[in-house]
C-alpha atoms as a PDB file:
ATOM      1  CA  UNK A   1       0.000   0.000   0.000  1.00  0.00           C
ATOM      2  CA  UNK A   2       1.199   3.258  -0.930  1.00  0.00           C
ATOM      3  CA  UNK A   3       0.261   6.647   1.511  1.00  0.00           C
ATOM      4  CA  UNK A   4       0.848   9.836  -0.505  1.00  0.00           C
ATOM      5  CA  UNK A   5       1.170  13.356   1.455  1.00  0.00           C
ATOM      6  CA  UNK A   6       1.414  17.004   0.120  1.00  0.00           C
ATOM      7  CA  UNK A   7       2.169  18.799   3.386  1.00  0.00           C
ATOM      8  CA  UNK A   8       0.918  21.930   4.528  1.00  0.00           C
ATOM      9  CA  UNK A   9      -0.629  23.728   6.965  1.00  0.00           C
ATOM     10  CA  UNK A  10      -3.874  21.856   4.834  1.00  0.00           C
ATOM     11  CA  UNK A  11      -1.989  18.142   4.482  1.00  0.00           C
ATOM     12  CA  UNK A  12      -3.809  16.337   1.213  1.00  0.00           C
ATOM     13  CA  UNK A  13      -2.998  12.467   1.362  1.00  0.00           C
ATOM     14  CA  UNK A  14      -4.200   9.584  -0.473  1.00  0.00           C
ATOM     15  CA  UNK A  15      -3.732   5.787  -0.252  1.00  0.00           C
ATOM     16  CA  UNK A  16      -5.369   3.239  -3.054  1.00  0.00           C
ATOM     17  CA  UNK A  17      -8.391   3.289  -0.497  1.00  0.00           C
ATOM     18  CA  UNK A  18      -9.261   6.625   0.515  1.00  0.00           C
ATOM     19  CA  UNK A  19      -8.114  10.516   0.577  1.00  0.00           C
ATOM     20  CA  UNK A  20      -8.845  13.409   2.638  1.00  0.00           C
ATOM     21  CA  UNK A  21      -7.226  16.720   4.247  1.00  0.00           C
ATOM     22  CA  UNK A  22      -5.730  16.666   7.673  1.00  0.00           C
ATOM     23  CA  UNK A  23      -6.146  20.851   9.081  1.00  0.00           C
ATOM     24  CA  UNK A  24      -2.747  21.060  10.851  1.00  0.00           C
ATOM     25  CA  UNK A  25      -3.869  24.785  11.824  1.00  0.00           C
ATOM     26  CA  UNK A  26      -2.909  25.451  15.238  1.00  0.00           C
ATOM     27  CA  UNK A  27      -5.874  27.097  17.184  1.00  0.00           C
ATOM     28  CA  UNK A  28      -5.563  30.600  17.765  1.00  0.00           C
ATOM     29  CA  UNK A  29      -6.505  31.845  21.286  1.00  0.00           C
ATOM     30  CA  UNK A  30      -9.996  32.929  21.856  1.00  0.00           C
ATOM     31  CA  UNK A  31     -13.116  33.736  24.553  1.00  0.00           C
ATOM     32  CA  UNK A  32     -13.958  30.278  24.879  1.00  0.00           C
ATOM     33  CA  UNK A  33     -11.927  27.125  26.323  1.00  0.00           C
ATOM     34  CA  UNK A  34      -9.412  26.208  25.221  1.00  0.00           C
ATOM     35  CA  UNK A  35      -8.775  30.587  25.903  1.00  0.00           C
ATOM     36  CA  UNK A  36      -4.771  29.695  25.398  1.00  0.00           C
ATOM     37  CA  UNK A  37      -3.345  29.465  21.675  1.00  0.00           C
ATOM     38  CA  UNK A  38      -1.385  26.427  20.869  1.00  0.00           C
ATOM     39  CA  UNK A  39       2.206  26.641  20.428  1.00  0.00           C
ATOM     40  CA  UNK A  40       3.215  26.670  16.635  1.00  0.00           C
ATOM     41  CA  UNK A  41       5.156  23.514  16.896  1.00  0.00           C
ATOM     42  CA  UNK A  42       1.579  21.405  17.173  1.00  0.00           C
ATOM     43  CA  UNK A  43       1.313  21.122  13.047  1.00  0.00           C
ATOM     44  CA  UNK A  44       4.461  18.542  13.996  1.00  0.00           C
ATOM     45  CA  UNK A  45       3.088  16.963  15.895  1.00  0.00           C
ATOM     46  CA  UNK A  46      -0.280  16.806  15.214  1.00  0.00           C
ATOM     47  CA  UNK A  47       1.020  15.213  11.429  1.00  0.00           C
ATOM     48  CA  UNK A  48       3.463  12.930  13.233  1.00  0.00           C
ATOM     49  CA  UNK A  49       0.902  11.067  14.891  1.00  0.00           C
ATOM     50  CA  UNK A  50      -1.210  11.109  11.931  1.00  0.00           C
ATOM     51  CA  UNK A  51       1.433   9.422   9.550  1.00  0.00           C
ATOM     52  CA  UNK A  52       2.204   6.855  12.484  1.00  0.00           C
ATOM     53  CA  UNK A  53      -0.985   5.894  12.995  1.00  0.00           C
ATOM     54  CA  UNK A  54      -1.525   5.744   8.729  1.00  0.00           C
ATOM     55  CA  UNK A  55       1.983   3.912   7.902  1.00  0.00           C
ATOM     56  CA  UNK A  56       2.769   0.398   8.378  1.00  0.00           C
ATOM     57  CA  UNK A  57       5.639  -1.798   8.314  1.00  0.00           C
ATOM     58  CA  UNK A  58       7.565  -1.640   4.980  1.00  0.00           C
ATOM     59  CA  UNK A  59       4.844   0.944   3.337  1.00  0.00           C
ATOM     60  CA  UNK A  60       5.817   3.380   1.210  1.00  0.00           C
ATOM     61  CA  UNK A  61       4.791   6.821   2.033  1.00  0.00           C
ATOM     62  CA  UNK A  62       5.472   9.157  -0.723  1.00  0.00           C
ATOM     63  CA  UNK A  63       6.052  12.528   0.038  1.00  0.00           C
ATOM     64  CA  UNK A  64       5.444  16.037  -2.519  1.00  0.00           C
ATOM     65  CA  UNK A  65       9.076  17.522  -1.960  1.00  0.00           C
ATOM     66  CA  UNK A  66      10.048  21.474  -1.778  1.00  0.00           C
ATOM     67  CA  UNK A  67      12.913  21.850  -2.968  1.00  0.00           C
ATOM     68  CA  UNK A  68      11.263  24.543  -5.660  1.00  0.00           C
ATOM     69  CA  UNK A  69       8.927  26.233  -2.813  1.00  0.00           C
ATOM     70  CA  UNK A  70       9.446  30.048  -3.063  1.00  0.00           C
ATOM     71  CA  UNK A  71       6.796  31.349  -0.986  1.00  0.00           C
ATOM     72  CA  UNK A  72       7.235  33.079   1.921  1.00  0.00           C
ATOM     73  CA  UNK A  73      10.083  32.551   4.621  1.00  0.00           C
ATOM     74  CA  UNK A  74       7.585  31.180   7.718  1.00  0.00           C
ATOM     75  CA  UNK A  75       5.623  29.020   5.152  1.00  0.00           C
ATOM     76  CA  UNK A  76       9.179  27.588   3.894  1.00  0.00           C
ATOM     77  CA  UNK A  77       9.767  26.899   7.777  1.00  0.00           C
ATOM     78  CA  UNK A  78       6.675  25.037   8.087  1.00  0.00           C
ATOM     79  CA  UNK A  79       6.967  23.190   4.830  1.00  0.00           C
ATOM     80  CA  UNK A  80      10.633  22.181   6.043  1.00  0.00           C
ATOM     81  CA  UNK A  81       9.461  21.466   9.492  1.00  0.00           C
ATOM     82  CA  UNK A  82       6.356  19.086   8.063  1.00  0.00           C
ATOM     83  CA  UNK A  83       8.628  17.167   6.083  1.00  0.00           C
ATOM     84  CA  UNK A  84      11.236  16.093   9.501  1.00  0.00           C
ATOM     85  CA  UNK A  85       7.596  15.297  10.985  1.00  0.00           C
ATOM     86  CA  UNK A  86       6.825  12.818   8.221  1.00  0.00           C
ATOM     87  CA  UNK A  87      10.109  11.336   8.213  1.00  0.00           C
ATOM     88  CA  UNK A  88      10.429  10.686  11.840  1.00  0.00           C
ATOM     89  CA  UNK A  89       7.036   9.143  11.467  1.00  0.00           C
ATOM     90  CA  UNK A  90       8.101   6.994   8.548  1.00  0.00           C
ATOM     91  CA  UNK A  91      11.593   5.761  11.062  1.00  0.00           C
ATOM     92  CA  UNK A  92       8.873   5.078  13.878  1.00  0.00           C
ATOM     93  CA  UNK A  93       6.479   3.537  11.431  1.00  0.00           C
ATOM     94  CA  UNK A  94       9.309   1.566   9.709  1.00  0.00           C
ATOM     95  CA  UNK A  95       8.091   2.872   6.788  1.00  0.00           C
ATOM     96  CA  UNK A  96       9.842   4.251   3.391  1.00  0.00           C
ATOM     97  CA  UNK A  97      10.038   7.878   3.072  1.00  0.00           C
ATOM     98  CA  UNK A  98      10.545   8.848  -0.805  1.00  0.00           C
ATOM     99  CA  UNK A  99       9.912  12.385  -1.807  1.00  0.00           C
ATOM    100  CA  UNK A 100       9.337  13.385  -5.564  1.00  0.00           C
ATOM    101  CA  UNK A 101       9.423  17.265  -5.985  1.00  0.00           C
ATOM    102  CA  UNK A 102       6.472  18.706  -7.523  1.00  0.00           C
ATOM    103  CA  UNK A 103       7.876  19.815 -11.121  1.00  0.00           C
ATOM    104  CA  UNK A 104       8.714  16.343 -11.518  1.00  0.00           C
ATOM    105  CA  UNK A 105       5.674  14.368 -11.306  1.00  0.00           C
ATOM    106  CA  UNK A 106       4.174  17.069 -12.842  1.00  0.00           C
ATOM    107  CA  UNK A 107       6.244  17.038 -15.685  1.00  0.00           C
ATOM    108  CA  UNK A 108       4.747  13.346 -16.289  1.00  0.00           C
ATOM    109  CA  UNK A 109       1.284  13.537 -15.181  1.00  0.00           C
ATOM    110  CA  UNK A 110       0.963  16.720 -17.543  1.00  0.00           C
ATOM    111  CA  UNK A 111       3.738  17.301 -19.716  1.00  0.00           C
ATOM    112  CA  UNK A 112       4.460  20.310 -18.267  1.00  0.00           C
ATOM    113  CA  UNK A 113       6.403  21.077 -14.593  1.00  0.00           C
ATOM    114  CA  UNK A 114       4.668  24.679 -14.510  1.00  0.00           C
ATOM    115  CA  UNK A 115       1.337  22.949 -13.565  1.00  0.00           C
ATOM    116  CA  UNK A 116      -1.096  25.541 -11.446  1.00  0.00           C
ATOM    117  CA  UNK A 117      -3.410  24.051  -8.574  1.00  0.00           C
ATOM    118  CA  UNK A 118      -7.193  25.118 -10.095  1.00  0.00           C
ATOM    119  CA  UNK A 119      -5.939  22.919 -13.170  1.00  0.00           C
ATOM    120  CA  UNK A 120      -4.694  20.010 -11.368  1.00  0.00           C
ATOM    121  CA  UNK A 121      -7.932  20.558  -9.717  1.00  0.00           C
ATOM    122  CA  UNK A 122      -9.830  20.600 -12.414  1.00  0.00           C
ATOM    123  CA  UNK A 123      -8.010  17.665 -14.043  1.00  0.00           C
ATOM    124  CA  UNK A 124      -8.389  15.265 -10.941  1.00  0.00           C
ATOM    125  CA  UNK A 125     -12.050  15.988 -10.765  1.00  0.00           C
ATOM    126  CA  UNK A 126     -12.569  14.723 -14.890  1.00  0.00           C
ATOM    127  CA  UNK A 127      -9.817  12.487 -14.992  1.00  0.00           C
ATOM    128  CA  UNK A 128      -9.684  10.667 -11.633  1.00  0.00           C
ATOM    129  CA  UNK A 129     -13.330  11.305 -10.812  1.00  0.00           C
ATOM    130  CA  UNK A 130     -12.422  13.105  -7.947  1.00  0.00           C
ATOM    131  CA  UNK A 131     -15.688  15.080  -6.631  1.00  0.00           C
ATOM    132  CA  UNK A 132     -14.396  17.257  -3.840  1.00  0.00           C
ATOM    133  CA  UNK A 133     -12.884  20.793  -3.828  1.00  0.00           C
ATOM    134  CA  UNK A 134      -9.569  21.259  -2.285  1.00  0.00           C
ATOM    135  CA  UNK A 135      -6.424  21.395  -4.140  1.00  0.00           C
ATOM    136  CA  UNK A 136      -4.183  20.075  -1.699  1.00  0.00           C
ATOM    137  CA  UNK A 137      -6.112  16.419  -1.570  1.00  0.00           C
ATOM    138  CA  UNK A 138      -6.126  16.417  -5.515  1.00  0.00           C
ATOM    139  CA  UNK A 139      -2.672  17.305  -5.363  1.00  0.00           C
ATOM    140  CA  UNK A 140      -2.228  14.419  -3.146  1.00  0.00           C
ATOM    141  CA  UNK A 141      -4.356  11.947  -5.894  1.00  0.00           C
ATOM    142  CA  UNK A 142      -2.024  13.011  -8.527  1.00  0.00           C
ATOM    143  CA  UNK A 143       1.418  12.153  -6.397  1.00  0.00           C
ATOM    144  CA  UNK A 144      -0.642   8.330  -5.835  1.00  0.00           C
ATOM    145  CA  UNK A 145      -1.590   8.162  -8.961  1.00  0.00           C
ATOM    146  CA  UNK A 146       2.067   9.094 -10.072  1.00  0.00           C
ATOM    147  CA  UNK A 147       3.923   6.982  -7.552  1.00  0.00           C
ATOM    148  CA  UNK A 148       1.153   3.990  -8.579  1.00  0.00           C
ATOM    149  CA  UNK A 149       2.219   4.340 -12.015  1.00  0.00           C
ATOM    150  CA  UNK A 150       5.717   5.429 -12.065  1.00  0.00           C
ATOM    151  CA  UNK A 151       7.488   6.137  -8.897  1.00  0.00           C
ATOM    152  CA  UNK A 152       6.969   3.604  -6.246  1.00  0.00           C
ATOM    153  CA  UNK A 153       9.326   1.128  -5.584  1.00  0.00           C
ATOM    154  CA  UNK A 154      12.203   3.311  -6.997  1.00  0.00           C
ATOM    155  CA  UNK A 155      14.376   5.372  -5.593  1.00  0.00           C
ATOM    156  CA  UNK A 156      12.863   9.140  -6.276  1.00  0.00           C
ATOM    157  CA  UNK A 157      14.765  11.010  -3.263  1.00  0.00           C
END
């Protein structure tokens, strides 16, 4: 089985059997309980457990890289800091961590690297019959559908 992840602060995944978004968000403090904010650092930790609890023994987990990500410095940190969180999971899982950067499996899904999110959208919802909305879990559809086809089981660190 193959569990495919395009972290953010909105985490898209996929396996063969399902999909979804995980909201990493910490909460922000407010009237009600809890009152307090959480610390920053819970995205972490809320995805490590997540993966764990996802990956088995020997899985593959396939992971949308960032190596091109040119947004801002804090969402850099976080996209950095996701990635450690997935990877520890994977060690703890016994898992395989592979990472594909997005210009590459974009490259073969599409033909093109310079791929924009409403048309991957768009393009999961006709071509994989995907009926949500959210860009991030389509983006995670394409990486399974990618790794299913040409990526897993090689070496695409």
């Amino acid at each position: 089985m193959i569990l495919c992840i395009d972290p953010g602060t909105l985490t898209g995944w996929a396996t063969p059997t399902g999909s979804g978004v995980w909201n990493l968000a910490p909460l922000k403090a407010r009237k009600r309980p809890p009152a307090t904010a959480e610390p920053e650092q819970v995205r972490c930790g809320r995805l490590f457990t997540l993966v764990s609890d996802e990956a088995r023994d020997g899985q593959r987990v396939v992971v949308e890289g960032a190596a091109a990500f040119m947004r801002g410095k804090a969402a850099v940190k976080v996209s950095h800091e996701l990635r450690g969180a997935i990877k520890a999971a994977c060690h703890y899982a016994r898992a395989v961590y592979e990472e594909v950067q997005p210009q590459d499996w974009k490259r073969t899904m599409f033909g093109r690297a310079n791929v924009l999110p409403d048309e991957y959208l768009a393009r999961a919802q006709s071509d994989l019959h995907y009926r949500g909305e959210s860009e991030d879990e389509a983006a995670a559809l394409w990486l399974l559908t990618w790794a299913t086809r040409y990526g897993a089981g090689r070496d695409v660190e």
